[in-house]
C-alpha atoms as a PDB file:
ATOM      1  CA  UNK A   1    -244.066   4.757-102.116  1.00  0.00           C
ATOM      2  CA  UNK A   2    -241.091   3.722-100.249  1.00  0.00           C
ATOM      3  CA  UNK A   3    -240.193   5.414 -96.875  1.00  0.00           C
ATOM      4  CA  UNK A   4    -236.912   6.953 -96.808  1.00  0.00           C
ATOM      5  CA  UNK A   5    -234.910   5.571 -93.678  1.00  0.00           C
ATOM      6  CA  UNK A   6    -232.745   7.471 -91.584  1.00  0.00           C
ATOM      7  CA  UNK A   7    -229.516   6.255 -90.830  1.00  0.00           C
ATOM      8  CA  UNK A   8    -228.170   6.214 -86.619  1.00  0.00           C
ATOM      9  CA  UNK A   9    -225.068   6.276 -85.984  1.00  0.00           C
ATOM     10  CA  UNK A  10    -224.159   4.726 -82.627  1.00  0.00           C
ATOM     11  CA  UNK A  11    -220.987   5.419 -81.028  1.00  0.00           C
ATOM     12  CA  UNK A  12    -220.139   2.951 -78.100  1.00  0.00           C
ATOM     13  CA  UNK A  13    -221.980   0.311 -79.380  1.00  0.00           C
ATOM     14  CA  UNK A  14    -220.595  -2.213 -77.435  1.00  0.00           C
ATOM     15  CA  UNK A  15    -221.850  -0.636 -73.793  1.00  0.00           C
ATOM     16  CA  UNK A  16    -224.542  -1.253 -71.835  1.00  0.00           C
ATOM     17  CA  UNK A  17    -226.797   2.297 -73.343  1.00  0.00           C
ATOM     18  CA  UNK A  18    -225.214   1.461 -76.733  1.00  0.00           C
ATOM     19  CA  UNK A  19    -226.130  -2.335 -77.107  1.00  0.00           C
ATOM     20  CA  UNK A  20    -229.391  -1.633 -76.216  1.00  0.00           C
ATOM     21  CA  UNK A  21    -229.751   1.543 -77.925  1.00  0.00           C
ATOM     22  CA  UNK A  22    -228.739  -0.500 -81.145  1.00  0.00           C
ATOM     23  CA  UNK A  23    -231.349  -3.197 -80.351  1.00  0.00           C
ATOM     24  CA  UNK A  24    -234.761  -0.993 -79.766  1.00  0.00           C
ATOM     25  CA  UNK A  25    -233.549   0.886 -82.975  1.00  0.00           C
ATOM     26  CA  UNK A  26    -233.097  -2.539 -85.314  1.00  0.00           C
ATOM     27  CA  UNK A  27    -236.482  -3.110 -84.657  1.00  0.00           C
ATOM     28  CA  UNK A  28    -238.294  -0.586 -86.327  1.00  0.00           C
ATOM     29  CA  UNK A  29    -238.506  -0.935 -89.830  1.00  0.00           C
ATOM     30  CA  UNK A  30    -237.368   3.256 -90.579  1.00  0.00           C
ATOM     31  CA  UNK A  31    -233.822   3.050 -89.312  1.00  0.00           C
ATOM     32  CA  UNK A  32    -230.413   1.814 -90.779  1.00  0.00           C
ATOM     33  CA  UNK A  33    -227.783   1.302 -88.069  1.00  0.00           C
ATOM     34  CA  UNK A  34    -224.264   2.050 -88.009  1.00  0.00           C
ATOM     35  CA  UNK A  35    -222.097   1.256 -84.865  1.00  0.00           C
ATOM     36  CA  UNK A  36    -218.969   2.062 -84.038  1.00  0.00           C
ATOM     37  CA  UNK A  37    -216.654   0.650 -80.725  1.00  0.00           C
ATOM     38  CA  UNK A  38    -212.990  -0.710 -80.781  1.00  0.00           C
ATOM     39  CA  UNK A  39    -213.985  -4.366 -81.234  1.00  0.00           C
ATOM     40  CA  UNK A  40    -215.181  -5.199 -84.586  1.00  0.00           C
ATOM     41  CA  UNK A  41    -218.735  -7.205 -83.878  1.00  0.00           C
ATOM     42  CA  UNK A  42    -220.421  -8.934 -86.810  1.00  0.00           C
ATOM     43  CA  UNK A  43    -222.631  -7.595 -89.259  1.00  0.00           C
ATOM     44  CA  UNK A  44    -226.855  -7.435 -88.799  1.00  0.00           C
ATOM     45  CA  UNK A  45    -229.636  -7.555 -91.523  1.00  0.00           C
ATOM     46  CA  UNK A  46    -229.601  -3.682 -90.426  1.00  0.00           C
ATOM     47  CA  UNK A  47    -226.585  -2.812 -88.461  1.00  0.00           C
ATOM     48  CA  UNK A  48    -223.317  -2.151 -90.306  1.00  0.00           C
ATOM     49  CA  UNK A  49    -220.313  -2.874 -87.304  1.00  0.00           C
ATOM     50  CA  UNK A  50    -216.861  -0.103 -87.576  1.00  0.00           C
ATOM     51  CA  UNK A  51    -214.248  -0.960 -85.512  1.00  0.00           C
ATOM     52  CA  UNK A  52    -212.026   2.133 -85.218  1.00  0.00           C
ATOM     53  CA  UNK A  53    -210.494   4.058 -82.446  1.00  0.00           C
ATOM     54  CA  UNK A  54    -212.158   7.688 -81.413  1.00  0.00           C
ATOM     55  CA  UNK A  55    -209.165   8.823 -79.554  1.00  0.00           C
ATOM     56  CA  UNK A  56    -207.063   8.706 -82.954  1.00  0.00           C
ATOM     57  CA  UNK A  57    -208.033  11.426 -85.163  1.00  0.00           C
ATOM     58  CA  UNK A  58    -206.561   9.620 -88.565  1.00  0.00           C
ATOM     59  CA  UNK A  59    -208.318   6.319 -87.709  1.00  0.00           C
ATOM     60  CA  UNK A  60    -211.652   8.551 -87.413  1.00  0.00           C
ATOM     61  CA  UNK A  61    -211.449  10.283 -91.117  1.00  0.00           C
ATOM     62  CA  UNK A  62    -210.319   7.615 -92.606  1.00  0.00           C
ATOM     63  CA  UNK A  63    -213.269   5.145 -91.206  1.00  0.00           C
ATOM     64  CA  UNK A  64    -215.647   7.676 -90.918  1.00  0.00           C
ATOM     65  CA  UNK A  65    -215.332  10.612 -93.535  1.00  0.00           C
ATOM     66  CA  UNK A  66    -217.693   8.448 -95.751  1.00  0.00           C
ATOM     67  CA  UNK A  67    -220.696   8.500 -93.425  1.00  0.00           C
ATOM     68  CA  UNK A  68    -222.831  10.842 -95.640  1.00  0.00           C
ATOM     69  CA  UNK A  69    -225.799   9.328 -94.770  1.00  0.00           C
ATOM     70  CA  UNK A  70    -225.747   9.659 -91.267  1.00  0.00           C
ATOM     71  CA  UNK A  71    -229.462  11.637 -89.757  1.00  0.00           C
ATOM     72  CA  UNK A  72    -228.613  10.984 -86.091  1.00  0.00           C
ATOM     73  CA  UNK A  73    -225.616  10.678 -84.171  1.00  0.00           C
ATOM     74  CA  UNK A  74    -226.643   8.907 -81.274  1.00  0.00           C
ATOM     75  CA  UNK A  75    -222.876   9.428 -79.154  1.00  0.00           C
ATOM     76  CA  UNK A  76    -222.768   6.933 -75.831  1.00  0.00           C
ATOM     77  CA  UNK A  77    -218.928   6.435 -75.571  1.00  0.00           C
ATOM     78  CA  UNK A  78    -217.061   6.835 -72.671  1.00  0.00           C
ATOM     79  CA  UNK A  79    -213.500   5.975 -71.624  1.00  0.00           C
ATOM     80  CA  UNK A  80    -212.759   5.601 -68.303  1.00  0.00           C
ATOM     81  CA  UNK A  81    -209.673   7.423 -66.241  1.00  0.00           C
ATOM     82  CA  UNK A  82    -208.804   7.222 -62.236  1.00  0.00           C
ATOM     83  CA  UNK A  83    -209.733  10.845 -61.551  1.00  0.00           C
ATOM     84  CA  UNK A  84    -212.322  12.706 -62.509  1.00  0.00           C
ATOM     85  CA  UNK A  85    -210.275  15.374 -63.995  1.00  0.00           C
ATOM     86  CA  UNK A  86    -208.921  12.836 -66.277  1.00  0.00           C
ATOM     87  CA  UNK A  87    -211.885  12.320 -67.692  1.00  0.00           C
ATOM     88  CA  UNK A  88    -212.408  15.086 -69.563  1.00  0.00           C
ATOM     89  CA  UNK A  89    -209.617  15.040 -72.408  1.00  0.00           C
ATOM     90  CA  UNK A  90    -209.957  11.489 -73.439  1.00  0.00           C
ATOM     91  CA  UNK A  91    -214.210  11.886 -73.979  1.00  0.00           C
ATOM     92  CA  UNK A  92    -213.478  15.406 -75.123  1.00  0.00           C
ATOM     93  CA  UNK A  93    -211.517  14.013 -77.675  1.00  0.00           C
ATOM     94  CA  UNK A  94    -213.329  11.353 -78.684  1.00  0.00           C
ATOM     95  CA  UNK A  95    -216.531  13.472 -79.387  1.00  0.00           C
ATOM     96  CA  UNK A  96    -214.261  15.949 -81.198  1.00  0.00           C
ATOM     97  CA  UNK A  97    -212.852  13.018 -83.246  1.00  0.00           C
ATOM     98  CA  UNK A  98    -216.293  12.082 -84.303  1.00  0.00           C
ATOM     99  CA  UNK A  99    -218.264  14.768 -85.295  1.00  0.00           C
ATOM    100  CA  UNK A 100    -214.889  16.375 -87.070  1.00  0.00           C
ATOM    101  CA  UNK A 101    -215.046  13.553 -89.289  1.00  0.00           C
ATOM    102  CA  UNK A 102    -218.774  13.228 -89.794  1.00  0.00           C
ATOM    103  CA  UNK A 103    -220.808  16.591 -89.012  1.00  0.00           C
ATOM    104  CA  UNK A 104    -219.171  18.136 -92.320  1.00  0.00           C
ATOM    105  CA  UNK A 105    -219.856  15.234 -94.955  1.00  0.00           C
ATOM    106  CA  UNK A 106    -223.490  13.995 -93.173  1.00  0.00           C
ATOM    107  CA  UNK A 107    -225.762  16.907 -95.269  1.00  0.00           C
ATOM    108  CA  UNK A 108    -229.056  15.874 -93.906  1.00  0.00           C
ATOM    109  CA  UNK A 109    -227.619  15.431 -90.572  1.00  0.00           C
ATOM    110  CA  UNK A 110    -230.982  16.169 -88.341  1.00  0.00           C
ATOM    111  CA  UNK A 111    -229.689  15.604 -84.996  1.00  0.00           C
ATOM    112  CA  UNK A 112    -227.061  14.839 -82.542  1.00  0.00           C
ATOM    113  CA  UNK A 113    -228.024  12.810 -79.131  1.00  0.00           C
ATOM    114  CA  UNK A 114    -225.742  13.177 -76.245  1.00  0.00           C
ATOM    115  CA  UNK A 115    -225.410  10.850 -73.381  1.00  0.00           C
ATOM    116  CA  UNK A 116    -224.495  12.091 -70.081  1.00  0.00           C
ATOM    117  CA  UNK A 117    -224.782  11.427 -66.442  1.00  0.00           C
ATOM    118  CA  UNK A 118    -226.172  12.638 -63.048  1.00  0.00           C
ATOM    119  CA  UNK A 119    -221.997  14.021 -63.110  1.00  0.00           C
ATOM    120  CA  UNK A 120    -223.956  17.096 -64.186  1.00  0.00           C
ATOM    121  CA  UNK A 121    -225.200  17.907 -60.946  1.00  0.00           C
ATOM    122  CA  UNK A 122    -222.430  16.513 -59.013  1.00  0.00           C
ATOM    123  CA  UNK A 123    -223.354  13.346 -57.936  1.00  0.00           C
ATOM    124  CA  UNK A 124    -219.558  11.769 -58.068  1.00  0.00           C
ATOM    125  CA  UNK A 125    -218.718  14.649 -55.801  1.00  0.00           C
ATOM    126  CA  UNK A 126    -221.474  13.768 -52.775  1.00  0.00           C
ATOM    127  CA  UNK A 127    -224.785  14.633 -52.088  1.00  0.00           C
ATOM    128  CA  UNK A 128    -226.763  16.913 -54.250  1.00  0.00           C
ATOM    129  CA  UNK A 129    -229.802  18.334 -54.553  1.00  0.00           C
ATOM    130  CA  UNK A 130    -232.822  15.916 -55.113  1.00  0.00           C
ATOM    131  CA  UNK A 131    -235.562  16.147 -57.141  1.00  0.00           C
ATOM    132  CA  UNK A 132    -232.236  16.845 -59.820  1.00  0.00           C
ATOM    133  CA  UNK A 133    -233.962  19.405 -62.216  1.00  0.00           C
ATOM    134  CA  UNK A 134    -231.857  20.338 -65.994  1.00  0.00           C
ATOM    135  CA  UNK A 135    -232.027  23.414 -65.043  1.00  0.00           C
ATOM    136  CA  UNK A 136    -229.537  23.200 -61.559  1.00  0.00           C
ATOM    137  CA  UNK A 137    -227.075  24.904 -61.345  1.00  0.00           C
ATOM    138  CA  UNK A 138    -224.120  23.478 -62.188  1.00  0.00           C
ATOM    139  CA  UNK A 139    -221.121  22.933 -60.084  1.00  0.00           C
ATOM    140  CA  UNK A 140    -216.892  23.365 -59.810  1.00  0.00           C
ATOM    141  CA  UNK A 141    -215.355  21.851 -63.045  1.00  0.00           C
ATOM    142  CA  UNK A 142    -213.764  19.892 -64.416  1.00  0.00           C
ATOM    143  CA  UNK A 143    -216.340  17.347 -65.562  1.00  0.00           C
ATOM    144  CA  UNK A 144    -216.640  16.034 -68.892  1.00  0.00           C
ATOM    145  CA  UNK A 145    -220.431  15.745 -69.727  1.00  0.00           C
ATOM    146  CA  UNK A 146    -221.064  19.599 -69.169  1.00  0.00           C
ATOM    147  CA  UNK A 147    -217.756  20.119 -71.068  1.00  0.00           C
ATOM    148  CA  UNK A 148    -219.319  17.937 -73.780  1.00  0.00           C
ATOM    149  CA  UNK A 149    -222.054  19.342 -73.779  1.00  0.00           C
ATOM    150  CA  UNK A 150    -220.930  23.043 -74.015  1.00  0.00           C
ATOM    151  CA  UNK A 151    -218.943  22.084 -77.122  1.00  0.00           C
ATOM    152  CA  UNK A 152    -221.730  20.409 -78.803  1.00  0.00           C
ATOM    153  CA  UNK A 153    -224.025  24.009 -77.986  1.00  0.00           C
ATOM    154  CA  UNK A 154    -221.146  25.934 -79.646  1.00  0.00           C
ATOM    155  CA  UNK A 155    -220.976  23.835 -82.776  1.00  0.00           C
ATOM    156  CA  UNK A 156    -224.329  23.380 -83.175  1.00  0.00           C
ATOM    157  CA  UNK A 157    -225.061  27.447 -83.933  1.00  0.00           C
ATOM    158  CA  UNK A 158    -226.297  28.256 -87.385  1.00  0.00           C
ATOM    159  CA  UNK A 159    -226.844  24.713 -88.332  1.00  0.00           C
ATOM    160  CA  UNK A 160    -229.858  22.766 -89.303  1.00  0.00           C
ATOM    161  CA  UNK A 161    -229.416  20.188 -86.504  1.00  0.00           C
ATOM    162  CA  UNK A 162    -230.467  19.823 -83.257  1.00  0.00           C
ATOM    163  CA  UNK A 163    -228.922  18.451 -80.190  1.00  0.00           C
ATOM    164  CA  UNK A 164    -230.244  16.856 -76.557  1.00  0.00           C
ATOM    165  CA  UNK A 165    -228.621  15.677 -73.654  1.00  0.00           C
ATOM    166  CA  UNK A 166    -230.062  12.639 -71.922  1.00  0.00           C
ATOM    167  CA  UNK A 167    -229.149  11.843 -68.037  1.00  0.00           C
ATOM    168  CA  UNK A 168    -229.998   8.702 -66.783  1.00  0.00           C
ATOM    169  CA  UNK A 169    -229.914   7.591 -63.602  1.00  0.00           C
ATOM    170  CA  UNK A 170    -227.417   4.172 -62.988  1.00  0.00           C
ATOM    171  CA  UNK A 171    -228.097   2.361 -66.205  1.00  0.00           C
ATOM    172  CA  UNK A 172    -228.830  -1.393 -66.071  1.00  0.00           C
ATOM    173  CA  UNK A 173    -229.185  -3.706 -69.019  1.00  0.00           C
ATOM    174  CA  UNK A 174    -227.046  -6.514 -70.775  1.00  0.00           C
ATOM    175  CA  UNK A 175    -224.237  -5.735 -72.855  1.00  0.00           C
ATOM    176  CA  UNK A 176    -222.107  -8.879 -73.712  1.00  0.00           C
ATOM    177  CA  UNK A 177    -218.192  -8.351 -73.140  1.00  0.00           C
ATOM    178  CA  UNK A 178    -218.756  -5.054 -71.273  1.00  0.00           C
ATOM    179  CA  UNK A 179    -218.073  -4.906 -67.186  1.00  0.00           C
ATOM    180  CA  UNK A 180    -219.609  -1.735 -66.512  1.00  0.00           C
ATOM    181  CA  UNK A 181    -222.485  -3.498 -66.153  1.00  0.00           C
ATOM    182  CA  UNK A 182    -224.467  -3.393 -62.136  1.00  0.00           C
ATOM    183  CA  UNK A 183    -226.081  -6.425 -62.793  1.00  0.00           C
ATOM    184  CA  UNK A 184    -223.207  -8.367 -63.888  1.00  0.00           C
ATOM    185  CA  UNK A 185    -221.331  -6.744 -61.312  1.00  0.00           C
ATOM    186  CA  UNK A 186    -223.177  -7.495 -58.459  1.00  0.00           C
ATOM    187  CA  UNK A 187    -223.262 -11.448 -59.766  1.00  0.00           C
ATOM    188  CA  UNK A 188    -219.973 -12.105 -60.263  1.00  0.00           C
ATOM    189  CA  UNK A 189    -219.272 -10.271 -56.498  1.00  0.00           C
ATOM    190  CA  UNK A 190    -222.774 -12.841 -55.291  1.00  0.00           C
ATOM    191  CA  UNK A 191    -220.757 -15.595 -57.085  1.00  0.00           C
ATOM    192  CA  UNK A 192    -217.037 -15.249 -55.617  1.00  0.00           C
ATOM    193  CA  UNK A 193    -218.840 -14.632 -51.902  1.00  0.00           C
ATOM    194  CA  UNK A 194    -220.512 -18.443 -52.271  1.00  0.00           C
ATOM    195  CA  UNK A 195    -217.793 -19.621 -53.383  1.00  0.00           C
ATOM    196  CA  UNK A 196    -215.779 -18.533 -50.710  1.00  0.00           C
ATOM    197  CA  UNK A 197    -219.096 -19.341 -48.718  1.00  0.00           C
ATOM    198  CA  UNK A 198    -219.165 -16.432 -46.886  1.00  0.00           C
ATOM    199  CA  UNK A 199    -222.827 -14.496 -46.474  1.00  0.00           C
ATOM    200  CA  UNK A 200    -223.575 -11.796 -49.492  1.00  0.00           C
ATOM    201  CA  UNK A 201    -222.629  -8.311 -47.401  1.00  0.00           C
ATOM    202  CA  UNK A 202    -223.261  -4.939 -49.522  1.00  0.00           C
ATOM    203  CA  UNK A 203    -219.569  -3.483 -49.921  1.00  0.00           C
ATOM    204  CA  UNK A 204    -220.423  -0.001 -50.004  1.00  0.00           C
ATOM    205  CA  UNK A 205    -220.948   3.117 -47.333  1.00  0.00           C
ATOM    206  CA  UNK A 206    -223.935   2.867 -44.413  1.00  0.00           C
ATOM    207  CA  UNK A 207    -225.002   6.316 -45.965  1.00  0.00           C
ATOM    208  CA  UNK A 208    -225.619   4.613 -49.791  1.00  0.00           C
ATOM    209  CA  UNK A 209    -227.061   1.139 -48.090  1.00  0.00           C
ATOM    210  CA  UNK A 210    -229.562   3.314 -45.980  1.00  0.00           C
ATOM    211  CA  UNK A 211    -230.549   5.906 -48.694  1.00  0.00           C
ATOM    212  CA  UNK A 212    -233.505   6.293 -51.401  1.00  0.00           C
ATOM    213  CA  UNK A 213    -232.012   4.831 -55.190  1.00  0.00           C
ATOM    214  CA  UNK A 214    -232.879   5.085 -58.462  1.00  0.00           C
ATOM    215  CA  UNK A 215    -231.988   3.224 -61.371  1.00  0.00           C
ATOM    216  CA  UNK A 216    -233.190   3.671 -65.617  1.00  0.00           C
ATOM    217  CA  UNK A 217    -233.720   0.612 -67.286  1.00  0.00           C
ATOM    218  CA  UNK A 218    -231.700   0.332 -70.757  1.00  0.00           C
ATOM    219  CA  UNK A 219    -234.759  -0.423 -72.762  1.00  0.00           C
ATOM    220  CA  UNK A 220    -236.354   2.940 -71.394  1.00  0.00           C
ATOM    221  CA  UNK A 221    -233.703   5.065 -72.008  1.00  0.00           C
ATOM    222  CA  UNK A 222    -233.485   3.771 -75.638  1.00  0.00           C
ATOM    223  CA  UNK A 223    -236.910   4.812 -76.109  1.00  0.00           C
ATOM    224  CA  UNK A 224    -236.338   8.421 -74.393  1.00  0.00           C
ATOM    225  CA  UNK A 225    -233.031   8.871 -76.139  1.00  0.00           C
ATOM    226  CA  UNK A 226    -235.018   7.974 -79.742  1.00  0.00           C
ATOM    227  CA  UNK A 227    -237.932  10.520 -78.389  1.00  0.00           C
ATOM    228  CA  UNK A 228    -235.914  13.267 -77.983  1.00  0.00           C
ATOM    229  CA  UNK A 229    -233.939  12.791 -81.267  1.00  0.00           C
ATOM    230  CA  UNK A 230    -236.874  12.681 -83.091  1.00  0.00           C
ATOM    231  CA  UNK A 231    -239.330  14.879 -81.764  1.00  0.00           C
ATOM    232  CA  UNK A 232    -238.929  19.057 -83.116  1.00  0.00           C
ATOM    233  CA  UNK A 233    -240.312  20.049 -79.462  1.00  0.00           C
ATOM    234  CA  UNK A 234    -237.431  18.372 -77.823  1.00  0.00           C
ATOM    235  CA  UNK A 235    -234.692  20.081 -79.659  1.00  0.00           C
ATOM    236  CA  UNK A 236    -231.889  21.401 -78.181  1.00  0.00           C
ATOM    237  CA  UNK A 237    -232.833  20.065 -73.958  1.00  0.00           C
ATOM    238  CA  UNK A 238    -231.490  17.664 -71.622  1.00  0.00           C
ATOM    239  CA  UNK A 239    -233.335  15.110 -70.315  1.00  0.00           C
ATOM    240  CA  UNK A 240    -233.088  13.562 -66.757  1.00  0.00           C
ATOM    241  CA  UNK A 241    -234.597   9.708 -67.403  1.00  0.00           C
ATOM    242  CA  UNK A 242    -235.336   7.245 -64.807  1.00  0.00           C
ATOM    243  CA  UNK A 243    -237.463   4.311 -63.738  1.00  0.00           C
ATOM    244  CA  UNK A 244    -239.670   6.258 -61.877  1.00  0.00           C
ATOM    245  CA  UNK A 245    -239.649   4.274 -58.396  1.00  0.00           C
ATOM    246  CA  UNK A 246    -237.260   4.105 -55.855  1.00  0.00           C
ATOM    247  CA  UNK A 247    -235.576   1.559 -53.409  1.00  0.00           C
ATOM    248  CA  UNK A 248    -232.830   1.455 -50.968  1.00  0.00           C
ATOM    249  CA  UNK A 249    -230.320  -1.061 -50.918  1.00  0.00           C
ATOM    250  CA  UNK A 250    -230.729  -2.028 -47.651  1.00  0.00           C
ATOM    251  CA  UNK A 251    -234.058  -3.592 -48.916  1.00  0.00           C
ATOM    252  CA  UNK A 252    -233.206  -4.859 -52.091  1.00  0.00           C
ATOM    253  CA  UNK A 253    -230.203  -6.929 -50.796  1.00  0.00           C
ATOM    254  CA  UNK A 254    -231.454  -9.505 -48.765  1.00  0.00           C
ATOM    255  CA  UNK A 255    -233.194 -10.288 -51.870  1.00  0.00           C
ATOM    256  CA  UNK A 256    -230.302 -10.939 -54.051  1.00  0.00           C
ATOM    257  CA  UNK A 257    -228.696 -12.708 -51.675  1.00  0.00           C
ATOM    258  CA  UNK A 258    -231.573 -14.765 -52.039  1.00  0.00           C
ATOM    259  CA  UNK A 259    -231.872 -14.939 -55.629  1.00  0.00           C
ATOM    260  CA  UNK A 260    -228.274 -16.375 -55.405  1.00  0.00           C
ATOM    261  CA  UNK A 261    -229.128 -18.966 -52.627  1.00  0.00           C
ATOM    262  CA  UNK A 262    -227.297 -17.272 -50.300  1.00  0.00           C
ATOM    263  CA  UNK A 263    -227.389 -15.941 -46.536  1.00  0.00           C
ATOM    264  CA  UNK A 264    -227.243 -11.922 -46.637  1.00  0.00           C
ATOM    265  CA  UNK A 265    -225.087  -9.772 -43.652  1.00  0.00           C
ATOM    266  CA  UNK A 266    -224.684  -6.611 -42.280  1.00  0.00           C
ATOM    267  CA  UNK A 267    -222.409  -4.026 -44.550  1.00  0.00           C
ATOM    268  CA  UNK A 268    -218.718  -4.288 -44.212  1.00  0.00           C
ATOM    269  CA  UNK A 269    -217.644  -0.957 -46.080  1.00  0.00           C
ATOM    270  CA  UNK A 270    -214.983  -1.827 -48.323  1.00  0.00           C
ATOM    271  CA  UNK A 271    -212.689  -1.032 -51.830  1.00  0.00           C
ATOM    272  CA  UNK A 272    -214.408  -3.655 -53.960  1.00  0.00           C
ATOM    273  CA  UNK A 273    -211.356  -2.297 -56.016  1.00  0.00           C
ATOM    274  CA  UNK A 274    -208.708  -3.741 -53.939  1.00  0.00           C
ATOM    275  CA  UNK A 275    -209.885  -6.100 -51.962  1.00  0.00           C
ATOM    276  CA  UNK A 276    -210.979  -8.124 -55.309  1.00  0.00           C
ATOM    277  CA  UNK A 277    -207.955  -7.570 -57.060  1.00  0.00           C
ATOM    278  CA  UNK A 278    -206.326 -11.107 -55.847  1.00  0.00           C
ATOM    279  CA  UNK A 279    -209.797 -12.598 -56.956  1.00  0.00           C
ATOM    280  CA  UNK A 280    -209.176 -13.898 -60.247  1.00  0.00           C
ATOM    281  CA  UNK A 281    -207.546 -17.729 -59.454  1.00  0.00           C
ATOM    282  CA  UNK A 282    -210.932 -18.105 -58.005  1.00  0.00           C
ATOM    283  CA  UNK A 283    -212.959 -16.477 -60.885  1.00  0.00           C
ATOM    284  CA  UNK A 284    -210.886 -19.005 -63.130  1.00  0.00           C
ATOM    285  CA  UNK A 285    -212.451 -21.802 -60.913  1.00  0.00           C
ATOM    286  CA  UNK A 286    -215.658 -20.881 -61.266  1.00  0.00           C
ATOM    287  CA  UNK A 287    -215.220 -20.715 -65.238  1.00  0.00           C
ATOM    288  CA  UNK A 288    -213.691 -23.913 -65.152  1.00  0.00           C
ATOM    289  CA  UNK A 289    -216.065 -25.562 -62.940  1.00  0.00           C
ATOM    290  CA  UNK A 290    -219.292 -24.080 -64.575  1.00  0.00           C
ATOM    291  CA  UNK A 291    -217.837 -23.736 -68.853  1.00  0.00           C
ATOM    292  CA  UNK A 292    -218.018 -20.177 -68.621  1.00  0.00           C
ATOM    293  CA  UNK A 293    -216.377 -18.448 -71.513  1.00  0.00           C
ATOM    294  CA  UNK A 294    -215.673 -14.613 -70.350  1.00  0.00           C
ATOM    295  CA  UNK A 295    -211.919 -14.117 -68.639  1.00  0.00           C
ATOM    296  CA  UNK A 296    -211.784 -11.934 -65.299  1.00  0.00           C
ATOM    297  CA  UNK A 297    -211.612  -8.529 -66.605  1.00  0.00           C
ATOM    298  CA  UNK A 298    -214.220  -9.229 -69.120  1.00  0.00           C
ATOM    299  CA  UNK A 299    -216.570  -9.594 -66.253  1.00  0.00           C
ATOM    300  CA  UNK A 300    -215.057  -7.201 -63.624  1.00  0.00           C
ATOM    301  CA  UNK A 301    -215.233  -3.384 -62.744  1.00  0.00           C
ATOM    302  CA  UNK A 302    -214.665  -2.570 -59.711  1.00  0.00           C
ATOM    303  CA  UNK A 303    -213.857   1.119 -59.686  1.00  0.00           C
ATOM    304  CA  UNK A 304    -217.322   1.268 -61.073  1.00  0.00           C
ATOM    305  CA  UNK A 305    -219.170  -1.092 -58.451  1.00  0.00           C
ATOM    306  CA  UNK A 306    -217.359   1.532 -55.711  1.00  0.00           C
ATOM    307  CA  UNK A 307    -218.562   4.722 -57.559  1.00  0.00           C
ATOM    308  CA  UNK A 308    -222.311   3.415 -57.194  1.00  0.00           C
ATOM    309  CA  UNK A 309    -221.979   1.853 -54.342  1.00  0.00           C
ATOM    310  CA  UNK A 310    -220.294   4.914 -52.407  1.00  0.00           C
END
C-alpha cells in the first residue's frame, strides 16, 4: 500500500532556516515540497519552486489559492526594516498574505510552524534574562514575532490544526545568494581585512566579545522545526532550540583569524555598517582576482553582522 505524503510548504525558501529546512525535508521519502521566495529557483525531483511576492496580496491568491494540498506550512520569511518598529507591518503582512490565501483551500491542513527569534524575550533590546524559558514574560512592543505569533493563536481557534513557534538561537548554515548568513559574513569581513592586510579585529562591543554565546546549527533546527510539526504532544508550544554549548568570542576569534591565515587583534568597536560601505571596489578585486561569481550585496549584511555582534 502506498504511503500518502504530506505536502510542506516552505515560505522563505531561499534563507539560511529555509534552504536548509527544504533540504532535511527532500530527503525523506514522505514529504512533497513546495517553496516559495521572490527569486524563482529551479525545480527538484521533490520540490516545486513559486516565485511570488508575500507583501502583495493579489500576487499571493493568484499563486497560491491552488495549494490544496498543503499539510504543513512551515513559514521562515522575514523582511528586513531599519527599526525595529518597522518590522512588524511588512512580516505581519506577509504571514497574513499567506495563510489568507492558503489556510481556507488547504482541507487537511495539519499544522502551521512558525519561526521566530530570541526578539521574544528582548534580546535586540539588551540583556535579558538567561536560561531564556517560553514561558518569560514578555516585554514593551512592538516586535513582530510575538505579534505573529498572537495572530496565528487567534486564527488557529476552532480549527483542526495546530501551530508551534520555534526560537533559535543565531542561525548558521549555507544558503546560496542570501547575506544574512554569520558565516559568510564573518568571511567576506576575514577576506577584505587580508586584503587590506590589516590583523582580523572582532568589530563588535567589549561586552559581546567577553560574554557566553550560543549559536543553533541549521541542520538541527530543521530537525526540531519537523519534530514539533509532526509530533500531537508538541501542538500548539514554542520551542527555544540551540546547539547546546557555549563559547565566547573572545575565544573563538583568534581561531578564525587563523583559519583565514591571518594575525588576530584586540577589538576596535565599530559600525561594520558604515565603515564597510566604501568596501565594494575592493570586494570587486577580490572577485576578479579569485573568479568569484556573487556581486557585493549578494555577499554583504552588515546591519545584521552589527545586531549579533552588539
Amino acid at each position: 500500500m502506498k504511503t500518502r505524503k504530506n505536502t510542506a510548504l516552505v515560505v522563505g525558501a531561499n534563507g539560511v532556516v529555509g534552504n536548509n529546512l527544504i533540504d532535511y525535508l527532500e530527503k525523506m521519502e514522505e514529504w512533497e515540497i513546495i517553496g516559495l521566495s521572490r527569486r524563482a529557483n529551479a525545480d527538484r525531483a521533490n520540490v516545486r519552486f513559486i516565485a511570488v511576492d508575500l507583501l502583495d496580496i493579489a500576487d499571493c491568491l493568484k499563486k497560491l489559492g491552488n495549494l490544496d494540498t498543503v499539510t504543513h506550512i512551515y513559514y521562515v520569511a522575514y523582511q528586513d526594516r531599519p527599526t525595529w518598529a518597522e518590522l512588524v507591518e511588512p512580516n505581519m503582512k506577509m504571514l497574513s498574505n499567506v495563510l489568507t490565501a492558503v489556510e481556507p483551500v488547504a482541507s487537511d491542513l495539519q499544522h502551521i510552524s512558525l519561526m521566530q527569534g530570541y526578539k521574544v524575550y528582548g534580546a535586540h533590546l539588551g540583556p535579558f534574562k538567561t536560561p531564556a524559558k517560553e514561558s518569560d514574560a514578555g516585554h514593551m512592543p512592538p516586535e513582530f514575532n510575538t505579534s505573529q505569533q498572537q495572530y496565528l493563536e487567534q486564527l488557529q481557534k476552532g480549527k483542526k490544526w495546530t501551530w508551534s513557534a520555534m526560537r533559535p538561537s543565531v542561525v548558521g548554515g549555507t544558503a546560496p545568494n542570501n547575506p544574512m548568513n554569520l558565516a559568510m559574513l564573518i568571511a567576506v569581513y576575514a577576506s577584505i581585512s587580508k586584503e587590506l592586510g590589516i590583523p582580523l579585529r572582532f568589530p563588535g562591543k567589549i561586552g559581546a566579545f567577553q560574554t557566553l554565546m550560543e549559536m543553533t546549527d541549521a541542520t538541527l533546527l530543521a530537525k526540531a522545526t519537523v519534530w514539533a510539526s509532526t509530533n500531537p504532544q508538541a501542538a500548539n508550544q514554542a520551542f527555544n532550540i540551540n546547539n547546546g554549548d557555549l563559547f565566547r568570542w573572545k575565544e573563538l576569534w583568534p581561531k578564525l583569524a587563523a583559519y583565514f591565515d591571518m594575525e588576530s587583534a584586540d577589538p576596535i568597536p565599530l559600525s561594520l555598517n558604515t565603515m564597510m560601505a566604501d568596501k565594494e571596489p575592493l570586494w570587486q578585486k577580490l572577485k576578479e582576482k579569485h573568479l568569484l561569481s556573487y556581486s557585493y550585496d549578494q555577499v554583504s549584511a552588515w546591519p545584521f553582522g552589527d545586531f549579533v555582534f552588539s
